[in-house]
PDB file of N, CA and C in Angstrom:
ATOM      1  N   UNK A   1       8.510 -42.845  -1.729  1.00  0.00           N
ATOM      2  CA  UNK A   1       9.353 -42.804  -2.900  1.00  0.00           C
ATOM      3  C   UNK A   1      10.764 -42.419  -2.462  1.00  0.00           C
ATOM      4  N   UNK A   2      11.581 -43.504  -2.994  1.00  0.00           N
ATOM      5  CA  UNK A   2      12.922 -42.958  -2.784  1.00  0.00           C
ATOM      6  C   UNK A   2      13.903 -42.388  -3.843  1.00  0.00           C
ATOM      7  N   UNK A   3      14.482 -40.877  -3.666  1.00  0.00           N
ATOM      8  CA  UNK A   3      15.691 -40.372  -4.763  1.00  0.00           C
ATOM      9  C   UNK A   3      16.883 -41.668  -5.241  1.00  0.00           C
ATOM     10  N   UNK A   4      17.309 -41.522  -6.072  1.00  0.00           N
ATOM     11  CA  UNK A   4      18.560 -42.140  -6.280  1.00  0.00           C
ATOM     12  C   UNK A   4      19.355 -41.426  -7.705  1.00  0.00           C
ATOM     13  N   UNK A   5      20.489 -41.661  -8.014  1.00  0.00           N
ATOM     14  CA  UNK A   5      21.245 -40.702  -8.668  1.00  0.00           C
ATOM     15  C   UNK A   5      21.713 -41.714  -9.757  1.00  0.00           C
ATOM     16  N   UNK A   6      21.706 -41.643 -10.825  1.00  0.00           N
ATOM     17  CA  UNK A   6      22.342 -41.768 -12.139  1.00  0.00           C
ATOM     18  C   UNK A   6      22.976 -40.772 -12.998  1.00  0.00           C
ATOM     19  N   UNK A   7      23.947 -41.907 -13.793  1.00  0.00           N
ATOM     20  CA  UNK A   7      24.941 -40.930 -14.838  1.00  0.00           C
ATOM     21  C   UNK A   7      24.590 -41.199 -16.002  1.00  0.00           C
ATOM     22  N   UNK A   8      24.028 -40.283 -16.802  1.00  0.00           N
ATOM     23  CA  UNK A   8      23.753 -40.275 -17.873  1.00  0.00           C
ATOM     24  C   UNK A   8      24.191 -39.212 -19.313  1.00  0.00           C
ATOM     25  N   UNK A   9      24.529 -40.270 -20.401  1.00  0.00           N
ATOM     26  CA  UNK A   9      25.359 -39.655 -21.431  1.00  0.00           C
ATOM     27  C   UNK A   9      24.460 -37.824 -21.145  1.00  0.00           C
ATOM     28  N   UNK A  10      25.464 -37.015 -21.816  1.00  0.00           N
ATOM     29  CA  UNK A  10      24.961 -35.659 -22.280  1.00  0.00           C
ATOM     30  C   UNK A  10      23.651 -35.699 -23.381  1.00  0.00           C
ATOM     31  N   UNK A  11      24.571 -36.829 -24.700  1.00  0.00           N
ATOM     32  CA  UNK A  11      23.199 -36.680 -25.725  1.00  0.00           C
ATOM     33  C   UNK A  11      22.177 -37.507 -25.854  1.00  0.00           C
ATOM     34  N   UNK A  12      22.211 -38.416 -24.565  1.00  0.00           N
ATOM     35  CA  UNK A  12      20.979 -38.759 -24.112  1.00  0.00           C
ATOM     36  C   UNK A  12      20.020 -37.857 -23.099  1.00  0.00           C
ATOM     37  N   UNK A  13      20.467 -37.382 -22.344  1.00  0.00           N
ATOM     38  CA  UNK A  13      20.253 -36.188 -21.542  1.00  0.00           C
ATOM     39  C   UNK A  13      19.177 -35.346 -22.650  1.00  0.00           C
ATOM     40  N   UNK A  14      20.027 -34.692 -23.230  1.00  0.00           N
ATOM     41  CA  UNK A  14      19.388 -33.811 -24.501  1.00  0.00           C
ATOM     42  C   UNK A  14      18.490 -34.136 -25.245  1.00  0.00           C
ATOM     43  N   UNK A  15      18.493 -35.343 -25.571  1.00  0.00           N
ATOM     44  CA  UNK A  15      17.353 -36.700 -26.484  1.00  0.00           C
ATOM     45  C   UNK A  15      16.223 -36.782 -25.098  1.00  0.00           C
ATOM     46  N   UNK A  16      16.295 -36.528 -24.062  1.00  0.00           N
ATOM     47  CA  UNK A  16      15.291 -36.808 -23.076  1.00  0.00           C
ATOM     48  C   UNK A  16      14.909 -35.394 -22.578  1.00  0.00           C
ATOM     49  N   UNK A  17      15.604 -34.244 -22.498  1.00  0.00           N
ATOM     50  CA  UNK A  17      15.046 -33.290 -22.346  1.00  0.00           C
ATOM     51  C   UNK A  17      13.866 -32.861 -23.787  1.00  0.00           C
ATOM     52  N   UNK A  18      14.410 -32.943 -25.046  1.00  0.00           N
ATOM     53  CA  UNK A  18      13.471 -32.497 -25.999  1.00  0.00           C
ATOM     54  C   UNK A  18      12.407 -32.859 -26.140  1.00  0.00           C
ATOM     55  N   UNK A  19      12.293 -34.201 -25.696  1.00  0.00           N
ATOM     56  CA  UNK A  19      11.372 -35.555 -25.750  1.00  0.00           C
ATOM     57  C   UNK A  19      10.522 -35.023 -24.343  1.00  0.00           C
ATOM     58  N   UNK A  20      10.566 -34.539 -23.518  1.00  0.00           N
ATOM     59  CA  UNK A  20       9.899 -33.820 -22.115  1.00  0.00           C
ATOM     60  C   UNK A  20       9.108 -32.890 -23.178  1.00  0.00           C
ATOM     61  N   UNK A  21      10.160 -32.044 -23.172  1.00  0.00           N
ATOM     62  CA  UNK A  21       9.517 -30.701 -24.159  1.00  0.00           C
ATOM     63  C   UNK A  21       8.410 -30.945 -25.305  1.00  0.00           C
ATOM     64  N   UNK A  22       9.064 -31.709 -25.760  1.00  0.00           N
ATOM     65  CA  UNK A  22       7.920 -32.229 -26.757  1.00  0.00           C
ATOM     66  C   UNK A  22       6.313 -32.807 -26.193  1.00  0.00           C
ATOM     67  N   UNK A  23       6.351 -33.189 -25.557  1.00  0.00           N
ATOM     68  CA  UNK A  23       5.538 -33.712 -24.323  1.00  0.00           C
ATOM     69  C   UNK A  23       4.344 -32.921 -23.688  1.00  0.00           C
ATOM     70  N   UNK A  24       5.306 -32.067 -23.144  1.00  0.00           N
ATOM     71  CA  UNK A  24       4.910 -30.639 -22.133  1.00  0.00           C
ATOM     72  C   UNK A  24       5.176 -31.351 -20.752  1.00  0.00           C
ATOM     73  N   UNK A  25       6.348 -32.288 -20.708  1.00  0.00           N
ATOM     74  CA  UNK A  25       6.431 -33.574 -19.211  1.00  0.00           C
ATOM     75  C   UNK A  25       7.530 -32.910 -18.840  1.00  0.00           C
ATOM     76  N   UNK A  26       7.636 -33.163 -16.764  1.00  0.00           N
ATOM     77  CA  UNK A  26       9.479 -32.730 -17.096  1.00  0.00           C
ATOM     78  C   UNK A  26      10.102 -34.030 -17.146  1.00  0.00           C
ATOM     79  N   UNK A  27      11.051 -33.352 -17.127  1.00  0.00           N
ATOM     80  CA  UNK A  27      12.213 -34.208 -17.424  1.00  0.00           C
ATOM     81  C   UNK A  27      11.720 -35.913 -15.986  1.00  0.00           C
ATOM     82  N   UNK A  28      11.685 -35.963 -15.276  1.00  0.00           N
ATOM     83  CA  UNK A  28      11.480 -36.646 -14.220  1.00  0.00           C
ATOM     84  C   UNK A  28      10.683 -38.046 -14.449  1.00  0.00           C
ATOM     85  N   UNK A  29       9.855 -37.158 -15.354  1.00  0.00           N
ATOM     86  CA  UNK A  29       8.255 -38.087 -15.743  1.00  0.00           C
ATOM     87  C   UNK A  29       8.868 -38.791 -16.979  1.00  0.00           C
ATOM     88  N   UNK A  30       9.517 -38.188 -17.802  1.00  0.00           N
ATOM     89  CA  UNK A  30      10.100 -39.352 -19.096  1.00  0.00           C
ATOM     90  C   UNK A  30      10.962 -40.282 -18.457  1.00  0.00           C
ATOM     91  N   UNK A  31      11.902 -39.766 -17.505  1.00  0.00           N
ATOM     92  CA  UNK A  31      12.799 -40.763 -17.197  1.00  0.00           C
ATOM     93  C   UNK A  31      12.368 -41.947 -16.330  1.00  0.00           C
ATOM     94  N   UNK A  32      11.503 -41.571 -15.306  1.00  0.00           N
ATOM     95  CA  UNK A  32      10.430 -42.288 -14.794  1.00  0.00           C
ATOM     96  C   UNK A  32       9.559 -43.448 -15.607  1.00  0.00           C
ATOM     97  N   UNK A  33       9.129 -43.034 -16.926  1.00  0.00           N
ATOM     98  CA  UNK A  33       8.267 -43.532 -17.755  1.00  0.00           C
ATOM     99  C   UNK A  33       8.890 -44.438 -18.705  1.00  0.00           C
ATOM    100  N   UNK A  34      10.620 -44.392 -18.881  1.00  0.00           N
ATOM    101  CA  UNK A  34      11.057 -45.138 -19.838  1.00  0.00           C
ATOM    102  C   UNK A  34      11.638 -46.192 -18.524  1.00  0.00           C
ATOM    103  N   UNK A  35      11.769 -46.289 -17.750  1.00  0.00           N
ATOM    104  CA  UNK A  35      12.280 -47.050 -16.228  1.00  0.00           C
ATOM    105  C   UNK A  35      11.403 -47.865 -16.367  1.00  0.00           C
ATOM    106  N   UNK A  36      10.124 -47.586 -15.929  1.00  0.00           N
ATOM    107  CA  UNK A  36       8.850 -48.148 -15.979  1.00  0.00           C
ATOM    108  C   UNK A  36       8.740 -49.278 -16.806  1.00  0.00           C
ATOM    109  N   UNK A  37       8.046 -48.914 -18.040  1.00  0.00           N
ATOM    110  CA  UNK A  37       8.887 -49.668 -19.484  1.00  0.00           C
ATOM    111  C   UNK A  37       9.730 -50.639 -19.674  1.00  0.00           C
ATOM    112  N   UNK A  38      10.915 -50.152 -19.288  1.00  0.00           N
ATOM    113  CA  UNK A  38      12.370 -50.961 -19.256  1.00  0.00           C
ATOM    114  C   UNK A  38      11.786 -52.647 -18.445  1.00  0.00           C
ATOM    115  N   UNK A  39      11.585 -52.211 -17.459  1.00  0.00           N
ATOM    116  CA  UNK A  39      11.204 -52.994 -15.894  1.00  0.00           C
ATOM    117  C   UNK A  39       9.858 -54.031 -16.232  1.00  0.00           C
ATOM    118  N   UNK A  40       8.791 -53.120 -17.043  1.00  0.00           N
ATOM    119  CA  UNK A  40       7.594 -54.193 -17.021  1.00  0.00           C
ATOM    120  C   UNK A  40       8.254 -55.489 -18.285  1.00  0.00           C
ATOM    121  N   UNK A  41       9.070 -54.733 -19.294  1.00  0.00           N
ATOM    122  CA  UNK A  41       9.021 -55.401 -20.633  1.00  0.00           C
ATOM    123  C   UNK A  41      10.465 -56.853 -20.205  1.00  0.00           C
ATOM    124  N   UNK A  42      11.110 -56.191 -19.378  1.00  0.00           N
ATOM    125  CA  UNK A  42      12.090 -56.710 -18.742  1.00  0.00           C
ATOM    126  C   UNK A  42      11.550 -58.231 -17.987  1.00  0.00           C
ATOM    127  N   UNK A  43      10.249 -57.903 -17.153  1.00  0.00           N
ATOM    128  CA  UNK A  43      10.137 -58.494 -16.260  1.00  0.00           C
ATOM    129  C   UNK A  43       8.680 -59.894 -16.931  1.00  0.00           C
ATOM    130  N   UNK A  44       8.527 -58.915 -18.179  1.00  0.00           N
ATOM    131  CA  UNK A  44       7.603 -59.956 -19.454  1.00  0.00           C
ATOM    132  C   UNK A  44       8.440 -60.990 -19.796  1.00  0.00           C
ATOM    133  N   UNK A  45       9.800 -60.407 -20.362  1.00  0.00           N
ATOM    134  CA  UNK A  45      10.434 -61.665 -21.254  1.00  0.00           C
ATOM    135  C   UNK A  45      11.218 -62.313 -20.587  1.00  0.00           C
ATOM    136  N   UNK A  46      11.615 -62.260 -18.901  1.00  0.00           N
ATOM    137  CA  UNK A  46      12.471 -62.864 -17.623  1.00  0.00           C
ATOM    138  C   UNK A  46      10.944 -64.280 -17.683  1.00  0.00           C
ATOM    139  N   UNK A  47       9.861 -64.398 -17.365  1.00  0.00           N
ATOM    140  CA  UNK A  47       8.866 -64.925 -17.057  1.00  0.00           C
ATOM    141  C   UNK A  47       8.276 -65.525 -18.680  1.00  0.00           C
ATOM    142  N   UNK A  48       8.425 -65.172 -19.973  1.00  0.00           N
ATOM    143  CA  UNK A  48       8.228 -65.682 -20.981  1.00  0.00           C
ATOM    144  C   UNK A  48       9.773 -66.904 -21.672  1.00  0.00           C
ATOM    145  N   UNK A  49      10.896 -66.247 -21.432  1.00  0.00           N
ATOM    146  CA  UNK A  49      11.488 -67.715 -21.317  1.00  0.00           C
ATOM    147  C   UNK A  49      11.677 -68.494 -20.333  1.00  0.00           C
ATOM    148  N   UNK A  50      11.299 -68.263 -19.079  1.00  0.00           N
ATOM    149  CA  UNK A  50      11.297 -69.266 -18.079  1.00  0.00           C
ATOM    150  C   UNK A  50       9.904 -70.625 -18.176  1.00  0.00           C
ATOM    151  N   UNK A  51       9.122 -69.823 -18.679  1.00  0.00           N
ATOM    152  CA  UNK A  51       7.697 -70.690 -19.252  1.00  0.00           C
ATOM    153  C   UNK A  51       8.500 -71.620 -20.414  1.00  0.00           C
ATOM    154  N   UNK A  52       8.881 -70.913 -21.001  1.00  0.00           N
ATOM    155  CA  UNK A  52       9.163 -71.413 -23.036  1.00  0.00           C
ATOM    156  C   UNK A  52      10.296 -72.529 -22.252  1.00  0.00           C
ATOM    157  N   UNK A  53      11.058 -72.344 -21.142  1.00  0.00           N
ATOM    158  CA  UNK A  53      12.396 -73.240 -21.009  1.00  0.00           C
ATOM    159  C   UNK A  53      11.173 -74.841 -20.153  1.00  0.00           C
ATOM    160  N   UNK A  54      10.327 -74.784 -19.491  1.00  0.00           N
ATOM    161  CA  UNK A  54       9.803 -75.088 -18.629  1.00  0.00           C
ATOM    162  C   UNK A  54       9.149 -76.385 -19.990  1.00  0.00           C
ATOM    163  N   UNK A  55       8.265 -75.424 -21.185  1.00  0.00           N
ATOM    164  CA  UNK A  55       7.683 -76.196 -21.819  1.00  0.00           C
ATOM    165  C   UNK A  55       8.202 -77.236 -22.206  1.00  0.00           C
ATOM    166  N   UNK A  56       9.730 -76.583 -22.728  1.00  0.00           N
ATOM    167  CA  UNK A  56      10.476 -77.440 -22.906  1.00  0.00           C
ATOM    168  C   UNK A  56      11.098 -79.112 -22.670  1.00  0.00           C
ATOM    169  N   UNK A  57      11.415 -78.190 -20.981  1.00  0.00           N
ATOM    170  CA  UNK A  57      11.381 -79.835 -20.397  1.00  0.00           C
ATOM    171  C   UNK A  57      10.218 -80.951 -20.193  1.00  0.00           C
ATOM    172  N   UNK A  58       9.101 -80.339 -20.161  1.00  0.00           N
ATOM    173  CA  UNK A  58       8.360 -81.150 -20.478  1.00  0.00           C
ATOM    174  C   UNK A  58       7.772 -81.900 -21.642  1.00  0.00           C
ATOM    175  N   UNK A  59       9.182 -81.047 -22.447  1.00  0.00           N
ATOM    176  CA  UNK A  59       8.361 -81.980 -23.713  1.00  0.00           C
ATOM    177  C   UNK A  59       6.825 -81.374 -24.805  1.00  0.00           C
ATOM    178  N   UNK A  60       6.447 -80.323 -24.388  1.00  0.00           N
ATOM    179  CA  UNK A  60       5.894 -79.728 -25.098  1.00  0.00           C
ATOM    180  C   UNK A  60       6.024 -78.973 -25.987  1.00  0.00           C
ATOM    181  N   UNK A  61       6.926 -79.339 -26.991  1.00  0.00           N
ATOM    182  CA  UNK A  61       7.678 -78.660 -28.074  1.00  0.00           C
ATOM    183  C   UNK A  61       6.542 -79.403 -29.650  1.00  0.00           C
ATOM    184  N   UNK A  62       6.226 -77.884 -30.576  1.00  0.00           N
ATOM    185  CA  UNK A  62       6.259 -78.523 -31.966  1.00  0.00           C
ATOM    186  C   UNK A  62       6.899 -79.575 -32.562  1.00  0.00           C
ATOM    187  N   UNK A  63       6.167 -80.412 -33.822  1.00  0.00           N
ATOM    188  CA  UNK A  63       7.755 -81.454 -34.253  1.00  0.00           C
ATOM    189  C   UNK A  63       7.903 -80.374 -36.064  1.00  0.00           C
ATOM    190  N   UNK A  64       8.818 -80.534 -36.887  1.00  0.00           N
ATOM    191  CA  UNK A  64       9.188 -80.473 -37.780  1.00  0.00           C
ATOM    192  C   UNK A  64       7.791 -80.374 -38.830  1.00  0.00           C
ATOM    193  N   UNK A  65       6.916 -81.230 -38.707  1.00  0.00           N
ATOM    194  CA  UNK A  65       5.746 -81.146 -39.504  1.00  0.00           C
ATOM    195  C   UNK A  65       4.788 -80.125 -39.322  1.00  0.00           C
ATOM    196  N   UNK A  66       4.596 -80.128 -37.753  1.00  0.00           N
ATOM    197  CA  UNK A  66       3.830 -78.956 -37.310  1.00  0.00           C
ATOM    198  C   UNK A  66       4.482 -77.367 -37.905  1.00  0.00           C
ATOM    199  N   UNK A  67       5.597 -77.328 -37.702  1.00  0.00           N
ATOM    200  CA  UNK A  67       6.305 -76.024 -38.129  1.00  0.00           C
ATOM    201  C   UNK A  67       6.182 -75.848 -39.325  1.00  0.00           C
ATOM    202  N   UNK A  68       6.136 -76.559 -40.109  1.00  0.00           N
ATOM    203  CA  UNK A  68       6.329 -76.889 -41.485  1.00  0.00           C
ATOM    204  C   UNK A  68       4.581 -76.210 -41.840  1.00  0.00           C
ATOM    205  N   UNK A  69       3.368 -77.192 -41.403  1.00  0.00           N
ATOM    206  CA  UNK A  69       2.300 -76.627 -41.875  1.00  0.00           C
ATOM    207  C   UNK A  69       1.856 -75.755 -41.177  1.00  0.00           C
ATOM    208  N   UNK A  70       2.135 -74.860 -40.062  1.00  0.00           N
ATOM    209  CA  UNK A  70       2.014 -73.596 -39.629  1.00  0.00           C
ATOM    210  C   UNK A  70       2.647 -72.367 -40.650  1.00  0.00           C
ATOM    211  N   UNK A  71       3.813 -72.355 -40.929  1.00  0.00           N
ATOM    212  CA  UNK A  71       4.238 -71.622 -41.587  1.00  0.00           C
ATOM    213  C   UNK A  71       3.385 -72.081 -43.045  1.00  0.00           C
ATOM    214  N   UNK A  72       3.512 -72.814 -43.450  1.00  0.00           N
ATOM    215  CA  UNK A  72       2.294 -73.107 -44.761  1.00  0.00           C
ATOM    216  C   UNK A  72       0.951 -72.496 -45.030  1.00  0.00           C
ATOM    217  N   UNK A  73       0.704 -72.476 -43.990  1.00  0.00           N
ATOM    218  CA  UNK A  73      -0.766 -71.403 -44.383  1.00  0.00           C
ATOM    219  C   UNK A  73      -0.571 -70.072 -44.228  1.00  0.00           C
ATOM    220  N   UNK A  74       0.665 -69.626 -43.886  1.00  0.00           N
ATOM    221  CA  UNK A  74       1.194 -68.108 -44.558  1.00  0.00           C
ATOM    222  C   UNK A  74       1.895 -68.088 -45.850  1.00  0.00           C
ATOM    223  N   UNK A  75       2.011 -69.332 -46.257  1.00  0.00           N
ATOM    224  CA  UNK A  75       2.293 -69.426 -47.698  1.00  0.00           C
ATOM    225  C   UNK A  75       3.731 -69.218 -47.377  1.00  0.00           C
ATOM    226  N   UNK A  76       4.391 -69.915 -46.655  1.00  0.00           N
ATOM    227  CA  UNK A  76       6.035 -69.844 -46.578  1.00  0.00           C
ATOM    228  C   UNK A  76       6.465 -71.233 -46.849  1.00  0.00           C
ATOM    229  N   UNK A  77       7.581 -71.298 -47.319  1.00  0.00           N
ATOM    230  CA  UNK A  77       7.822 -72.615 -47.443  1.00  0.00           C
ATOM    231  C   UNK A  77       9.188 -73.114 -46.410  1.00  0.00           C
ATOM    232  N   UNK A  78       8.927 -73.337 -45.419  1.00  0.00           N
ATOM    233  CA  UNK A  78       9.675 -73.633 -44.296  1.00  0.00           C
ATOM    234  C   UNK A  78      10.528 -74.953 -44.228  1.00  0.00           C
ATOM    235  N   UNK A  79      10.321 -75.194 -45.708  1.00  0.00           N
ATOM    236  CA  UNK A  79      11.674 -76.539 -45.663  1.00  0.00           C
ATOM    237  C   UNK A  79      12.686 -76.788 -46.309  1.00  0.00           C
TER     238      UNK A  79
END
């Protein structure tokens, strides 16, 4: 594991110390844990529009009707 140093606001600081406290975590483990987070959810939707752009070019897109009676059986009227 390697250290590295960040600057971070004061009343975020404070919003992450209480949030430890609240916890019973230190401080290390929230900041650690929202990184974490950041990185997996980051690294979900980097790989979910590269798929969605991909479908794309191939042409695997809904047409207008499909959208239309998808949203229809939630009882929306999508036109």
């Amino acid at each position: 594991m390697k250290a590295t140093t960040v600057r971070i606001e004061d009343n975020m600081l404070e919003r992450i110390d209480r949030l430890a406290q609240t916890m019973s975590r230190p401080r290390s483990w929230v900041i650690k844990e929202a990184i974490s987070r950041f990185v997996e959810y980051e690294e979900w939707f980097v790989k979910e529009v590269k798929d969605g752009l991909q479908e794309v070019e191939q042409g695997e897109t809904a047409t207008a009707e499909e959208i239309v009676d998808a949203f229809g059986k939630w009882g929306v009227d999508a036109r």
